[in-house]
N, C-alpha and C. Protein backbone atom coordinates (compact mmCIF):
# COMPACT_ATOMS: atom_id res chain seq x y z
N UNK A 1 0.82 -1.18 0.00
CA UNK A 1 0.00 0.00 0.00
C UNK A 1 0.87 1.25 0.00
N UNK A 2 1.66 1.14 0.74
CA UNK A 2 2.67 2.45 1.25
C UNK A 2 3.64 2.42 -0.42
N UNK A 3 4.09 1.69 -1.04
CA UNK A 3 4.62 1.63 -2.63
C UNK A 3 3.41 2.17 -3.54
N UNK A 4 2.32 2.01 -3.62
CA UNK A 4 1.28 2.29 -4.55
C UNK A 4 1.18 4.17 -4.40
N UNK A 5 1.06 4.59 -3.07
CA UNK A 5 1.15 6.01 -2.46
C UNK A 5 1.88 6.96 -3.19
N UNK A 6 3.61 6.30 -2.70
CA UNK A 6 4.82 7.06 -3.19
C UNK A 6 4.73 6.75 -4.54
N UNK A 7 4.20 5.70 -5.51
CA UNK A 7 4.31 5.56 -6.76
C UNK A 7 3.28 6.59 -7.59
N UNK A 8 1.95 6.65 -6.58
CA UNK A 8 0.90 7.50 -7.29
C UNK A 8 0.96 9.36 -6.85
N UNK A 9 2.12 9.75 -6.06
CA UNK A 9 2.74 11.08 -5.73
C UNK A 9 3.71 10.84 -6.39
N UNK A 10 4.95 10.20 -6.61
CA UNK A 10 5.74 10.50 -8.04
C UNK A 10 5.12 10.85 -9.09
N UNK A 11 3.86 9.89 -9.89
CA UNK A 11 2.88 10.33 -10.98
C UNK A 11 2.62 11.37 -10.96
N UNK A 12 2.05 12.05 -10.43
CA UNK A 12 1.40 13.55 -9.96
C UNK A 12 2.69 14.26 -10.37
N UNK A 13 3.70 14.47 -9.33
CA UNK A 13 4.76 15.26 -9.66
C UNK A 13 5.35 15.29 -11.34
N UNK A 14 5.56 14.24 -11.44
CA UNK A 14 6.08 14.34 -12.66
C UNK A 14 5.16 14.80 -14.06
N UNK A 15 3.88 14.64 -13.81
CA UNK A 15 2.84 15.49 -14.88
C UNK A 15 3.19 16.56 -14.38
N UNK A 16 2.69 17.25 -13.45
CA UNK A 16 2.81 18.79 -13.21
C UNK A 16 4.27 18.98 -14.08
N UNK A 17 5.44 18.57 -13.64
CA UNK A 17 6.25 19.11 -13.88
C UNK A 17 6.61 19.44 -15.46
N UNK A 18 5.68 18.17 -15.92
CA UNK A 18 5.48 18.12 -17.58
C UNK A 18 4.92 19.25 -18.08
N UNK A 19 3.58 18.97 -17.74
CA UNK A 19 2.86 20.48 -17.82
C UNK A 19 3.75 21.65 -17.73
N UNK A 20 4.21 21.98 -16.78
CA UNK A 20 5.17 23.36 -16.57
C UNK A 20 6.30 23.27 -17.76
N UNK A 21 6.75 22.32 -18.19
CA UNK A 21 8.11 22.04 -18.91
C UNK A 21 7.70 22.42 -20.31
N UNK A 22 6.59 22.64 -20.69
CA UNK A 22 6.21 22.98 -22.03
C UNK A 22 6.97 24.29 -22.62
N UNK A 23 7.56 24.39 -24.03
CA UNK A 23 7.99 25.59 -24.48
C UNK A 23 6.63 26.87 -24.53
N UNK A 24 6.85 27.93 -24.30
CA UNK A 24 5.94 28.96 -24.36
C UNK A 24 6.09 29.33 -25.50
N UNK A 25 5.03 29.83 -26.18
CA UNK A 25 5.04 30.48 -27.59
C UNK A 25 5.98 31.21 -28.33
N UNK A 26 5.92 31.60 -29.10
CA UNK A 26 7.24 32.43 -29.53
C UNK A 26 6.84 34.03 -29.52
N UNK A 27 7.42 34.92 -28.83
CA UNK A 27 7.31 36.32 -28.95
C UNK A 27 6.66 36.89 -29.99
N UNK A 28 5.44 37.69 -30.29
CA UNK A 28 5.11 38.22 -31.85
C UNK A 28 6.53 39.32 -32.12
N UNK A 29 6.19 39.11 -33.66
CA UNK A 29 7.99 39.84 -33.77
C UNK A 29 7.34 41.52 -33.96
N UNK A 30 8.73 42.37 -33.79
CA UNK A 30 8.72 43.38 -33.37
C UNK A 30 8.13 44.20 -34.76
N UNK A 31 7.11 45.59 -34.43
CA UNK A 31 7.11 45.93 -36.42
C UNK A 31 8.00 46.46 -37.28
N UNK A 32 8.11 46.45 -38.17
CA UNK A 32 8.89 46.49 -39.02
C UNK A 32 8.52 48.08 -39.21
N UNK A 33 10.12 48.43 -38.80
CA UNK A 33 10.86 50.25 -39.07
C UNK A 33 10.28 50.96 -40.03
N UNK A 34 10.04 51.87 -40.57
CA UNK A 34 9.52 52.77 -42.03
C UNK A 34 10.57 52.91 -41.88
N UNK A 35 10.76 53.07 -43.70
CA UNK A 35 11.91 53.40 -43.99
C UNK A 35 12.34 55.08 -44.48
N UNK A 36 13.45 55.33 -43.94
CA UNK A 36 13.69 56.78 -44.12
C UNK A 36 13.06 57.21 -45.36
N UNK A 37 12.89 58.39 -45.71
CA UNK A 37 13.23 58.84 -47.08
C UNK A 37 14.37 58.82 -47.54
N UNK A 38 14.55 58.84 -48.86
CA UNK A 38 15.71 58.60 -49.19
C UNK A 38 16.71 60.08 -48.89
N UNK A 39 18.26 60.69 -48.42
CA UNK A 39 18.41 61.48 -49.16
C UNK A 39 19.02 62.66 -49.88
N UNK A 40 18.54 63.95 -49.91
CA UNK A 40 18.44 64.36 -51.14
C UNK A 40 19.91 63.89 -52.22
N UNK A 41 19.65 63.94 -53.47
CA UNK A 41 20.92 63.71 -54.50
C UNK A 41 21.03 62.24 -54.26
N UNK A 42 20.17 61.38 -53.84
CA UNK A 42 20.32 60.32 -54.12
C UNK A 42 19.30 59.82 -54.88
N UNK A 43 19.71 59.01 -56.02
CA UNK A 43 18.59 58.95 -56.83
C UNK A 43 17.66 58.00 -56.21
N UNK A 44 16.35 58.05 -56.62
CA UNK A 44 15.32 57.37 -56.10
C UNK A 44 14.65 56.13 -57.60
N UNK A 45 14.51 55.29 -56.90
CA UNK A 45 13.35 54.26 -57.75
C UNK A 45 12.50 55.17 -58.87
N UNK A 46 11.92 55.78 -58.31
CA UNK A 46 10.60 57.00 -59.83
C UNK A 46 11.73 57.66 -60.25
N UNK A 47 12.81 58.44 -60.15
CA UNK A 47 13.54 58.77 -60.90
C UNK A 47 14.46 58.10 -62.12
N UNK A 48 14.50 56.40 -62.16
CA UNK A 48 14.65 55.57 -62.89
C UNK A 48 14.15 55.81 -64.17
N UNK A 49 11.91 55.96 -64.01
CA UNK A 49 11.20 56.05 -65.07
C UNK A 49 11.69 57.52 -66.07
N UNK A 50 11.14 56.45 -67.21
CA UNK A 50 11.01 57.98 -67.52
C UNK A 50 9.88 58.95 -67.95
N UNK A 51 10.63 60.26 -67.66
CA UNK A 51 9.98 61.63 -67.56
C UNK A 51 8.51 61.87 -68.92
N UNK A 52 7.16 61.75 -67.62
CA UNK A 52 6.43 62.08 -68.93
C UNK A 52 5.83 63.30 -67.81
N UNK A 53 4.91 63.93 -68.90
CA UNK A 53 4.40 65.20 -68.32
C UNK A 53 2.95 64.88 -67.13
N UNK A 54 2.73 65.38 -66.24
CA UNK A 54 1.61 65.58 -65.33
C UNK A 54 1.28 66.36 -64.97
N UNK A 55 -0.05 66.37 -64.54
CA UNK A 55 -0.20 67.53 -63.84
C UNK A 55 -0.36 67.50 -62.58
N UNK A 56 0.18 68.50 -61.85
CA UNK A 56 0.74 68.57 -60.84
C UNK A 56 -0.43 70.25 -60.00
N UNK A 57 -1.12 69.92 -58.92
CA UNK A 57 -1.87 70.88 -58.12
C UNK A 57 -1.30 71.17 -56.93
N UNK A 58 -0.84 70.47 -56.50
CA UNK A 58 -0.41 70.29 -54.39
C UNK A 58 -1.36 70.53 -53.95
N UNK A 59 -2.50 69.41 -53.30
CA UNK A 59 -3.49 69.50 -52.75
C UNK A 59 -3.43 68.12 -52.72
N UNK A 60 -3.69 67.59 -51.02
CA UNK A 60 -3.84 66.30 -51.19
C UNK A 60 -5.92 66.05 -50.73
N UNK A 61 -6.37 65.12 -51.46
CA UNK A 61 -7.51 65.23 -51.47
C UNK A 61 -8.22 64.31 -50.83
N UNK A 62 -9.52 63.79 -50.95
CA UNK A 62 -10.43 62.77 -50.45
C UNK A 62 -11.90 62.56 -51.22
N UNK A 63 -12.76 62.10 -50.44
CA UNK A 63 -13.54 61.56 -51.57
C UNK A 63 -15.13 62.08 -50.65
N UNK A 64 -15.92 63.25 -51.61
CA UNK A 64 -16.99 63.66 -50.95
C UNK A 64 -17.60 62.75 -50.23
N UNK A 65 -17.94 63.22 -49.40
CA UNK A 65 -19.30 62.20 -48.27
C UNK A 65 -20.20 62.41 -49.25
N UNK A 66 -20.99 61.15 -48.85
CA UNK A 66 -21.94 61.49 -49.60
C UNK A 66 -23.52 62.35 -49.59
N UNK A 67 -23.57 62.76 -48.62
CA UNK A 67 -24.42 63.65 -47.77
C UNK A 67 -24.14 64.85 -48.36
N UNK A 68 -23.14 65.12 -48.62
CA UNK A 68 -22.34 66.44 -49.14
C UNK A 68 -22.36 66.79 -51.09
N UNK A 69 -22.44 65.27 -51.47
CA UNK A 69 -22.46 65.26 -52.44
C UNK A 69 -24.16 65.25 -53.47
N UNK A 70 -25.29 64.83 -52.10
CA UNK A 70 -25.84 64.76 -52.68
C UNK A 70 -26.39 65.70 -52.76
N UNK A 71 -26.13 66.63 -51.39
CA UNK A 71 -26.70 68.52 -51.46
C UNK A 71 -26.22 69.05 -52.64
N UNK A 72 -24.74 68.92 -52.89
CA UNK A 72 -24.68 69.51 -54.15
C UNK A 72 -25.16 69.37 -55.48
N UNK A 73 -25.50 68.21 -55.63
CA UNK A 73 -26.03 67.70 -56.95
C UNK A 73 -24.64 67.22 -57.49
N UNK A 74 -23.82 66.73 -57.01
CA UNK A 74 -22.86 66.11 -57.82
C UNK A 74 -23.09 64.57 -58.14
N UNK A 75 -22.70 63.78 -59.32
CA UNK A 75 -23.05 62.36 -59.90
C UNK A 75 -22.12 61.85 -58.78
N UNK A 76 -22.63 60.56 -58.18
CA UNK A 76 -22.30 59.46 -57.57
C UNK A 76 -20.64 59.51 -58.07
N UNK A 77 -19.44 59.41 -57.39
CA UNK A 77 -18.21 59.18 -57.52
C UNK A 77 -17.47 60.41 -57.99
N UNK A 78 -17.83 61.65 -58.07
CA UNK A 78 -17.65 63.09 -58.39
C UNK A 78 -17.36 64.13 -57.63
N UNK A 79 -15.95 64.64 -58.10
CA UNK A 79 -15.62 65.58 -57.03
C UNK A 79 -14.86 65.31 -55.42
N UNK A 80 -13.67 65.95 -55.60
CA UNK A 80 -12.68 65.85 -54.74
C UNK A 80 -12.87 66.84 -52.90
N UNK A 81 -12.80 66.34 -52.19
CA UNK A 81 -12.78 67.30 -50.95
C UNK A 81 -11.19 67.74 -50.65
N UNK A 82 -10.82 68.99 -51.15
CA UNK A 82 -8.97 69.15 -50.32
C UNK A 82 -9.09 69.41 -49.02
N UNK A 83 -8.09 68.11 -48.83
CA UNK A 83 -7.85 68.14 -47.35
C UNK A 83 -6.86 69.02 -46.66
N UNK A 84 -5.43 69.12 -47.84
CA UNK A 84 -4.45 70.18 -47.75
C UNK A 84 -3.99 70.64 -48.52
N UNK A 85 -3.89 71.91 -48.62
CA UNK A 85 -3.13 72.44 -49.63
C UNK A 85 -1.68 72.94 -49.37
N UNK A 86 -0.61 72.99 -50.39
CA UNK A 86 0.84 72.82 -50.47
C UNK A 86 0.58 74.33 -50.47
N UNK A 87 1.87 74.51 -49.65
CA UNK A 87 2.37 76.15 -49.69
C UNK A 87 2.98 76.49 -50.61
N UNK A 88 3.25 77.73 -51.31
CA UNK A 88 3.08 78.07 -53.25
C UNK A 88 3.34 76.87 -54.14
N UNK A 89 2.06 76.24 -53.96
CA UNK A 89 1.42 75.40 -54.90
C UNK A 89 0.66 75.97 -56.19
N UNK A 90 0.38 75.38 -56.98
CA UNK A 90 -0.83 76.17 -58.17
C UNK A 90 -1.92 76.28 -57.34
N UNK A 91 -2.21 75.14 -56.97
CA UNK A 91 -3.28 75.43 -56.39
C UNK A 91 -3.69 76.66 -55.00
N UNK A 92 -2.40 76.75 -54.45
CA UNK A 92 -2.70 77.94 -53.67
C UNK A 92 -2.39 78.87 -54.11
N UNK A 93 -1.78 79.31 -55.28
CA UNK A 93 -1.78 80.53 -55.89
C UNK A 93 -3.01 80.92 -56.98
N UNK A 94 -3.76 79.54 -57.08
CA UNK A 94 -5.29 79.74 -57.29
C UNK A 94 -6.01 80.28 -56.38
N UNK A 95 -6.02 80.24 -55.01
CA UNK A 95 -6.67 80.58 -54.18
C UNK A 95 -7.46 79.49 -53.58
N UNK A 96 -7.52 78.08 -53.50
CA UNK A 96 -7.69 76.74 -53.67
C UNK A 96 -7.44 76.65 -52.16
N UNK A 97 -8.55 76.70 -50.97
CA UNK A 97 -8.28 76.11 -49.79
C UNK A 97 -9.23 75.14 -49.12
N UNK A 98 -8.62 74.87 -48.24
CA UNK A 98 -8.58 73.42 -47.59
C UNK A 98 -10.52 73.18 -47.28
N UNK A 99 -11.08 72.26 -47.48
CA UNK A 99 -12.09 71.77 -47.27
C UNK A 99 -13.43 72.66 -48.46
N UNK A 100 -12.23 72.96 -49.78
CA UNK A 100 -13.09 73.61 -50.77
C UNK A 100 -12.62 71.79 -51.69
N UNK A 101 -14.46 72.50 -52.54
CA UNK A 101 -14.88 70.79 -53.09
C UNK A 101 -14.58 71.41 -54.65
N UNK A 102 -13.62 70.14 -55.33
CA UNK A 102 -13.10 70.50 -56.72
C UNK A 102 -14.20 69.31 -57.68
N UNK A 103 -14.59 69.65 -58.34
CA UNK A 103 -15.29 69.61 -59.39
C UNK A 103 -14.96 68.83 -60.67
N UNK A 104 -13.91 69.94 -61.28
CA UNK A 104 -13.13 69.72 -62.29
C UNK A 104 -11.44 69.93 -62.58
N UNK A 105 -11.14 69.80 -63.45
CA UNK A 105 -9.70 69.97 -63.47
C UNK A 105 -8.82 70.01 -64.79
N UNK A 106 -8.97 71.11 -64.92
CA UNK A 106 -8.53 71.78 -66.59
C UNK A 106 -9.65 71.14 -67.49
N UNK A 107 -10.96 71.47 -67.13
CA UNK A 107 -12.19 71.22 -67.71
C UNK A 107 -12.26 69.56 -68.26
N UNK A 108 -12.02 68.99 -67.18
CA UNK A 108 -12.08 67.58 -67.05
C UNK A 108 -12.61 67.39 -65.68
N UNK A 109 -13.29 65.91 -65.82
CA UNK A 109 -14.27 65.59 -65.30
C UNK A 109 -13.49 64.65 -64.20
């Protein structure tokens, strides 16, 4: 009886200890850095392509609500909201400010 005891408290111990002995997961890995800008005079990747013409406003934009769009009467997917405008940009030497709704763009749609 007294062998069956110490045999069935060794058992015990040695699961627990199993249990505990398990590897723990692996750390989630750390995020990954942004990368600098490149710079200046160093050439960049788009400077590779080559040079075709664009047009260029400085205004970075968004996409009317549509609540907004439908007061105006603008078609479903129409018309830009600027969110910012570039300092002497065209567009701010248009007079082109921030939370004005663009339409068109060199009489394009």
């Amino acid at each position: 009886m007294k062998m069956k005891s110490v045999f069935t408290i060794a058992l015990i111990a040695l699961l627990t200890i199993a249990a505990f002995a398990q590897t723990p997961p692996a750390p989630p890995l750390p995020p990954q850095p942004r990368r600098p800008p490149h710079p200046p005079g160093m050439p960049d990747h788009h400077e590779k392509r080559p040079k075709v013409p664009v047009t260029y406003l400085g205004v970075d934009t968004s996409q009317v609500p549509t609540v907004v769009s439908e007061q105006l009467g603008l078609a479903k997917g129409f018309g830009l909201v600027v969110d910012y405008v570039e300092p002497n940009s065209p567009a701010a030497t248009a007079g082109v400010q921030q939370n004005d709704i663009l339409k068109m763009l060199n009489d394009q749609i």
